[in-house]
N, C-alpha and C. Protein backbone atom coordinates (compact mmCIF):
# COMPACT_ATOMS: atom_id res chain seq x y z
N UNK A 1 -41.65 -4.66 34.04
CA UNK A 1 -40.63 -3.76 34.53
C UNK A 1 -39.40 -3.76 33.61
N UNK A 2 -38.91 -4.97 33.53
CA UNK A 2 -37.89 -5.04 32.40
C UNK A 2 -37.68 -4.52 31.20
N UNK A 3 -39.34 -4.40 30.44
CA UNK A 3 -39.59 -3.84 29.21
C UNK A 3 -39.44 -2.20 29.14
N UNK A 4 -39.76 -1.97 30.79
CA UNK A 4 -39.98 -0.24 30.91
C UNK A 4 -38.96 0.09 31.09
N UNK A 5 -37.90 -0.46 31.58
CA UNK A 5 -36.35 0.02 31.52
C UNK A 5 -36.21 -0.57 30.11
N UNK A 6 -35.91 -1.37 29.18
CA UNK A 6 -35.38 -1.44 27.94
C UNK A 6 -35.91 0.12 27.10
N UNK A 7 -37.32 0.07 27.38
CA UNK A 7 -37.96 1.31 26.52
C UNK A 7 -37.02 2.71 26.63
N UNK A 8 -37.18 2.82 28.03
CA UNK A 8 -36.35 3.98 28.85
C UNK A 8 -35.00 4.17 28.03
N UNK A 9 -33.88 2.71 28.24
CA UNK A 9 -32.80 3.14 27.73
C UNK A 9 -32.74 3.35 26.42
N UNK A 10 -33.69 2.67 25.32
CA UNK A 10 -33.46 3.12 24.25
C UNK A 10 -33.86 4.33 23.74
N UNK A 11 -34.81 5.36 24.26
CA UNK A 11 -34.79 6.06 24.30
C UNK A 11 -33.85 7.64 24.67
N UNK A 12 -33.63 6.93 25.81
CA UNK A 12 -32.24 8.01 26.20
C UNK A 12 -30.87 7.73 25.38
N UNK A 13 -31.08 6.62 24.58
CA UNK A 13 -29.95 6.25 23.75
C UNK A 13 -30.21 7.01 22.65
N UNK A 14 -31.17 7.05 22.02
CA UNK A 14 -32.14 7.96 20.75
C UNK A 14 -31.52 9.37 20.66
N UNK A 15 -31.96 9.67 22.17
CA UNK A 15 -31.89 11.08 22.43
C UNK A 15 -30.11 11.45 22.34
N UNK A 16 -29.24 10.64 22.91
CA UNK A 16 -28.15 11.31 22.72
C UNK A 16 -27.09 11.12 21.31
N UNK A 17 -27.81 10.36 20.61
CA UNK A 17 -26.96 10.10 19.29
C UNK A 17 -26.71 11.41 18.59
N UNK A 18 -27.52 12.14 18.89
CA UNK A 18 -27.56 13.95 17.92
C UNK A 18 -26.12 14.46 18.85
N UNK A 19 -26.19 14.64 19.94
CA UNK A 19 -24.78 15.35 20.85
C UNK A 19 -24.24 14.71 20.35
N UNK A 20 -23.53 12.97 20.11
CA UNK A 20 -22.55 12.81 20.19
C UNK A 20 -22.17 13.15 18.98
N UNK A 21 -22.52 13.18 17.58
CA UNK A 21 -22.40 13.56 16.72
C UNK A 21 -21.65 14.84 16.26
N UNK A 22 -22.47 15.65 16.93
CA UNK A 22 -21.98 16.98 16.93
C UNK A 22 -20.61 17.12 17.96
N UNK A 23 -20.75 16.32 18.91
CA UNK A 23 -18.99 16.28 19.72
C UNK A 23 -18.01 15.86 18.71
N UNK A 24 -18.03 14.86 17.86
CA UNK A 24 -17.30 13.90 17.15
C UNK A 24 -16.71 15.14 15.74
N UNK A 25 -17.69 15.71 15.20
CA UNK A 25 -17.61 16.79 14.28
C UNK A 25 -17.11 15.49 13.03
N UNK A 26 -16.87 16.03 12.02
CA UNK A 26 -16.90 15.37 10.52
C UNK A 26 -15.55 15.04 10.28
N UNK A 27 -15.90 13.83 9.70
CA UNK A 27 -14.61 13.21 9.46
C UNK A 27 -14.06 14.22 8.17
N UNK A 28 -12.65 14.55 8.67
CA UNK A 28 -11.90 15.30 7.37
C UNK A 28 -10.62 14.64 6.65
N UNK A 29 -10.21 14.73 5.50
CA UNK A 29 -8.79 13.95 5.21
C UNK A 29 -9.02 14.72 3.69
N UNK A 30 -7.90 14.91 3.00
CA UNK A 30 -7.56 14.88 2.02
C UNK A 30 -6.62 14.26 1.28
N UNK A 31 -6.10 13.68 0.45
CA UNK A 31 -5.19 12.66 -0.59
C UNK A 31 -4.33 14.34 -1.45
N UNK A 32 -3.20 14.04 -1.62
CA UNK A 32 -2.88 15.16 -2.75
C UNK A 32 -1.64 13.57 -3.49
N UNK A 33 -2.37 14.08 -4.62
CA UNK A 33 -1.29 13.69 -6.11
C UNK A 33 0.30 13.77 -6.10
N UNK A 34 0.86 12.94 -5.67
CA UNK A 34 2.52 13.49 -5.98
C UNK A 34 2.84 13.59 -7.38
N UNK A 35 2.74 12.29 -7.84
CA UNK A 35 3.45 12.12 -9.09
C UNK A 35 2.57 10.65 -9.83
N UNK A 36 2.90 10.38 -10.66
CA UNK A 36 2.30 9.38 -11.60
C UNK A 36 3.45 8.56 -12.39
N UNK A 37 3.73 7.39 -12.40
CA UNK A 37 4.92 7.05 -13.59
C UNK A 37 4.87 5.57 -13.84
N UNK A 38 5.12 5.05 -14.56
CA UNK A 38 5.09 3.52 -15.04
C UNK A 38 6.79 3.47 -15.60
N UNK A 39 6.90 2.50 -14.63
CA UNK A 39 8.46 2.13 -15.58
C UNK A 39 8.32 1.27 -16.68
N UNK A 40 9.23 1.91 -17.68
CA UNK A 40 9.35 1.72 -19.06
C UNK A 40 9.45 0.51 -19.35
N UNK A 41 9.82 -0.49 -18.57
CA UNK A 41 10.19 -2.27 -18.82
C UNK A 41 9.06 -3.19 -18.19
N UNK A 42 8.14 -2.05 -17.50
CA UNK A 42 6.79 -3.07 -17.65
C UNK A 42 6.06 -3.46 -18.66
N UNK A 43 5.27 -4.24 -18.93
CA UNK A 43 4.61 -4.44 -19.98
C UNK A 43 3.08 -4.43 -19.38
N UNK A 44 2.72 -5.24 -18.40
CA UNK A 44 1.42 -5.09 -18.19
C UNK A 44 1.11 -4.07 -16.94
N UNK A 45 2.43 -3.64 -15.69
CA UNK A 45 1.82 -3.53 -14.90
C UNK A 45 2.83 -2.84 -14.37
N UNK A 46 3.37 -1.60 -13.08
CA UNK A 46 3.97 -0.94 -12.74
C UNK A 46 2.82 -0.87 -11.24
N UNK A 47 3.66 -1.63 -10.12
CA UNK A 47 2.86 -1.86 -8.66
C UNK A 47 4.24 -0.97 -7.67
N UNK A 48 4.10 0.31 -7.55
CA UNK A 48 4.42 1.13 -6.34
C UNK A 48 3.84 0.38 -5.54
N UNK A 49 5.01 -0.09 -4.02
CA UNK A 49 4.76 -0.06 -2.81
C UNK A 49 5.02 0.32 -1.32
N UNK A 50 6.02 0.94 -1.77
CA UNK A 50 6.33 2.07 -0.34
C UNK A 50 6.97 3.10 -0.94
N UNK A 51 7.33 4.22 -0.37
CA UNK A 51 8.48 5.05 -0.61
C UNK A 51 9.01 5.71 0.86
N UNK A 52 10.86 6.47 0.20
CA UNK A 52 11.31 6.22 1.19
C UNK A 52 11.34 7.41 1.65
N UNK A 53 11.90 8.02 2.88
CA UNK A 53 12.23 9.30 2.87
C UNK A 53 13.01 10.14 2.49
N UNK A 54 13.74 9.87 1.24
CA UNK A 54 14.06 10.46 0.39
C UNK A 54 13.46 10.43 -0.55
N UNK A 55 12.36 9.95 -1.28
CA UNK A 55 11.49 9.85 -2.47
C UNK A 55 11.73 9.12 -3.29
N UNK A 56 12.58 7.67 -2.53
CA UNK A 56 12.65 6.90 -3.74
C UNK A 56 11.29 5.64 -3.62
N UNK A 57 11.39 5.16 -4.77
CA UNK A 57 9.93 4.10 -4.51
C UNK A 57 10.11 2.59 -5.09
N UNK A 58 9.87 1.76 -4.00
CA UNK A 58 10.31 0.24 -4.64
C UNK A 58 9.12 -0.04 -5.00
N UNK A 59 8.99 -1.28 -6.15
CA UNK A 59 7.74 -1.76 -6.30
C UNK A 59 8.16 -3.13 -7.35
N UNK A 60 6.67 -3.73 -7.61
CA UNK A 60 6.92 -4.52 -8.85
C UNK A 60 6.57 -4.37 -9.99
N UNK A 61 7.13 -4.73 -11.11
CA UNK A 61 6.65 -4.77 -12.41
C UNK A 61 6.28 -6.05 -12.98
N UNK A 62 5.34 -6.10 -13.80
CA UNK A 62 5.02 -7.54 -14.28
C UNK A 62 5.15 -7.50 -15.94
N UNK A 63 6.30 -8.40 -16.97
CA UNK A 63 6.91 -8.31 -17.85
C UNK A 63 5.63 -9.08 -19.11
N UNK A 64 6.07 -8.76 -20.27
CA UNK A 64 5.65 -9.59 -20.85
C UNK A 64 4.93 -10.81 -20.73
N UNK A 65 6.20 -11.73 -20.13
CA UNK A 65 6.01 -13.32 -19.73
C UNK A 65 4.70 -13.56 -18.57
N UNK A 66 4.43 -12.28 -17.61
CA UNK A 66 3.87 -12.99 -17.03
C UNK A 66 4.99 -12.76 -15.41
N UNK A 67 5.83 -12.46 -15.52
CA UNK A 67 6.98 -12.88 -14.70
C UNK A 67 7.02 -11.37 -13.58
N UNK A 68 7.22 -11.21 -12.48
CA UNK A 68 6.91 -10.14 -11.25
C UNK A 68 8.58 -10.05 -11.68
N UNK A 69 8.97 -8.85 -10.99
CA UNK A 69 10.38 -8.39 -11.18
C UNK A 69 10.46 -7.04 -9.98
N UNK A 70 11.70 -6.80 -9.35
CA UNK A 70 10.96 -5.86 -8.41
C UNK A 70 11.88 -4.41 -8.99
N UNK A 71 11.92 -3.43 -8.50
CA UNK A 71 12.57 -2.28 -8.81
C UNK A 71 12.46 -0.87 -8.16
N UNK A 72 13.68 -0.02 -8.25
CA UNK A 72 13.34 0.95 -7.18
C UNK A 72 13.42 2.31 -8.41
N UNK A 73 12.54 3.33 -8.45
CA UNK A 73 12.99 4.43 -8.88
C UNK A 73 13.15 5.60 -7.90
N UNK A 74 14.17 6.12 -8.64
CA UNK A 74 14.28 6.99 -7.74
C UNK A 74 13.86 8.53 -7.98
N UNK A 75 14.02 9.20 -6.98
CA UNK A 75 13.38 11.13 -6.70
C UNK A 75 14.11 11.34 -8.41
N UNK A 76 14.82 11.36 -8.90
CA UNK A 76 14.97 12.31 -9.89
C UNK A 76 14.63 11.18 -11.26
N UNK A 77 14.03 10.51 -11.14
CA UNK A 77 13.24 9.25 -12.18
C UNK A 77 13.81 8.90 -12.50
N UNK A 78 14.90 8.05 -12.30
CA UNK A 78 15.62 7.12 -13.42
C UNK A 78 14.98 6.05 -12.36
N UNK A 79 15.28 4.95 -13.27
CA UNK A 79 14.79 3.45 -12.40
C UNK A 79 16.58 2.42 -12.21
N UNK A 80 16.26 1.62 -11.38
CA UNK A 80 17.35 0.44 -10.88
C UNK A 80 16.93 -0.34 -12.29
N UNK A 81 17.84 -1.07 -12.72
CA UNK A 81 17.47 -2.50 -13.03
C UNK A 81 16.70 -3.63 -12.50
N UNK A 82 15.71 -3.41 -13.48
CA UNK A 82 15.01 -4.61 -12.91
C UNK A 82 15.34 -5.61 -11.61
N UNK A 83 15.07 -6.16 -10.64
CA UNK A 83 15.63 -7.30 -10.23
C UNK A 83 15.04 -8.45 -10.15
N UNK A 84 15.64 -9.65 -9.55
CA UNK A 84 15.20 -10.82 -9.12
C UNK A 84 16.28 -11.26 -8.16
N UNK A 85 15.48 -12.00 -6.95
CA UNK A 85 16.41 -12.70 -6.06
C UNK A 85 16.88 -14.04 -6.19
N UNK A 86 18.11 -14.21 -6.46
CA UNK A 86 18.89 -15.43 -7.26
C UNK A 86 18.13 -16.97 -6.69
N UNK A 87 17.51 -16.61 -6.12
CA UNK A 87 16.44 -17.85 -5.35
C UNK A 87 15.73 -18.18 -5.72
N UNK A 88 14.84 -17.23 -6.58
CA UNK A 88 13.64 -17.28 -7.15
C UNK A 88 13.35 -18.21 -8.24
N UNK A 89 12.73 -19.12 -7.86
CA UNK A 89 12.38 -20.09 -8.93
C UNK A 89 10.87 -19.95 -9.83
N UNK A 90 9.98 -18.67 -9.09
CA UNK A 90 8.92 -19.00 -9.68
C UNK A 90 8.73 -17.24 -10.23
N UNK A 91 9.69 -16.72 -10.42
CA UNK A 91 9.37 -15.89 -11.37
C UNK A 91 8.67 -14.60 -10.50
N UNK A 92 8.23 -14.91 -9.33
CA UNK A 92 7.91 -13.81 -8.51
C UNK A 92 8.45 -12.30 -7.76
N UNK A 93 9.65 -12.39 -8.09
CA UNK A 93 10.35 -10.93 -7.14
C UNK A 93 9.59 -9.96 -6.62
N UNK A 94 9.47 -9.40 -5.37
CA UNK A 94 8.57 -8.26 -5.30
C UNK A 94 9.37 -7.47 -4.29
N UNK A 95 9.53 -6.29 -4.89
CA UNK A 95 10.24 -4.98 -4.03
C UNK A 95 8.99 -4.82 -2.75
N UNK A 96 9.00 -4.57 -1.80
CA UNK A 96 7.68 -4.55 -0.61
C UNK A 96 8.25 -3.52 0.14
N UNK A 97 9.87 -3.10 0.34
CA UNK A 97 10.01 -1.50 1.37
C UNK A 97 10.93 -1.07 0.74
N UNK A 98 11.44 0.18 1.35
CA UNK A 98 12.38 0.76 1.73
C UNK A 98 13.23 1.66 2.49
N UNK A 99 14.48 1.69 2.81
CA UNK A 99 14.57 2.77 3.85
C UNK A 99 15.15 3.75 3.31
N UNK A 100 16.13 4.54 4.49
CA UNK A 100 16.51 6.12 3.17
C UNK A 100 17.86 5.68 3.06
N UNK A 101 18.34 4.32 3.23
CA UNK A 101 19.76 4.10 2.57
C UNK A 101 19.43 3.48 0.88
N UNK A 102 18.35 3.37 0.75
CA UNK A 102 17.64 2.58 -0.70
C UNK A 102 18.02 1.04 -0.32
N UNK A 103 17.92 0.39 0.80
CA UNK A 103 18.08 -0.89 1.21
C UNK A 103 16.60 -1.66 1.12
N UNK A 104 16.33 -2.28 -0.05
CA UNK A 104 15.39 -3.07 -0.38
C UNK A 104 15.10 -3.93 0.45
N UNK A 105 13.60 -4.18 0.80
CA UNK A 105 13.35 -5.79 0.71
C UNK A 105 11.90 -6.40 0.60
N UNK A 106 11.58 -7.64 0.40
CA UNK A 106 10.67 -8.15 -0.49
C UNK A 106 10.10 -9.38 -0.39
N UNK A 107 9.95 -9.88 -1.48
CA UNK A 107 9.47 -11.09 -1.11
C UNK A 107 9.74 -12.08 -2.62
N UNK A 108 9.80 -13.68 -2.49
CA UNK A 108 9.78 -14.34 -3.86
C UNK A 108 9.31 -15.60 -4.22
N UNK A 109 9.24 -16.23 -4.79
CA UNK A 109 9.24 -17.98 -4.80
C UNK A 109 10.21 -18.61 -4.79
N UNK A 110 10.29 -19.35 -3.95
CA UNK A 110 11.64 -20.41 -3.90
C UNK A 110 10.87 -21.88 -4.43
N UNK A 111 10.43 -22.15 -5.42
CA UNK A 111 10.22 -23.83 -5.64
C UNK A 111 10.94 -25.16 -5.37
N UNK A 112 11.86 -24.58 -5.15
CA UNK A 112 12.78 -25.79 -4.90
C UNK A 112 12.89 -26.75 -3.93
N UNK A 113 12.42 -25.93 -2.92
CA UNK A 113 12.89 -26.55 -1.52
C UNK A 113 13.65 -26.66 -0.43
C-alpha cells in the first residue's frame, strides 16, 4: 500500500512540473555597461565597490608594493587621493561604501593591538 501511494505521488508530482513551469515563466534580467575606468595610481589593480547616488564610486587600489589603498572617484572622473586610515599598520585600506554626502567607510589592519 505504501509503495502504491509513493508511486501515485510521484507521479502526480511528474505530471505537474510542466504547469508549474509555465506559471513561473522565464527568468529575465539584463546588466547594462555604465562606464569602465582604472585609476591612474594603481599599479596592479583598480577594485570598485559601491557607488553612490550621485555616481560617485569608492573602492580599492593595490600599488606597486603590494599595499591596498582606498579611494573615491567621482561622476565627472577625477579621483580623491589615495587614502589610508592612520591606524593601519598592515598596509590594507579598503574604501567598502558610500553615501550621497561622499562619506566613506571601510575597512583596515590594525597590527598593533
Amino acid at each position: 500500500m505504501i509503495t502504491k501511494n509513493s508511486i501515485v505521488y510521484c507521479l502526480i508530482a511528474l505530471l505537474a512540473l510542466p504547469a508549474l513551469e509555465v506559471l513561473a515563466g522565464p527568468a529575465s534580467f539584463s546588466v547594462r555597461l555604465i562606464n569602465t575606468f582604472d585609476d591612474p595610481d594603481a599599479v596592479f589593480s583598480t577594485q570598485p565597490q559601491k557607488i553612490s547616488d550621485s555616481g560617485a564610486v569608492v573602492g580599492v587600489t593595490i600599488d606597486g608594493s603590494g599595499l591596498s589603498h582606498g579611494f573615491v572617484r567621482f561622476r565627472n572622473g577625477h579621483y580623491s587621493p589615495a587614502f589610508n586610515d592612520p591606524l593601519d599598520s598592515g598596509g590594507t585600506t579598503q574604501g567598502r561604501g558610500i553615501n550621497s554626502s561622499t562619506r566613506v567607510c571601510g575597512n583596515y589592519t590594525d597590527s598593533g593591538g
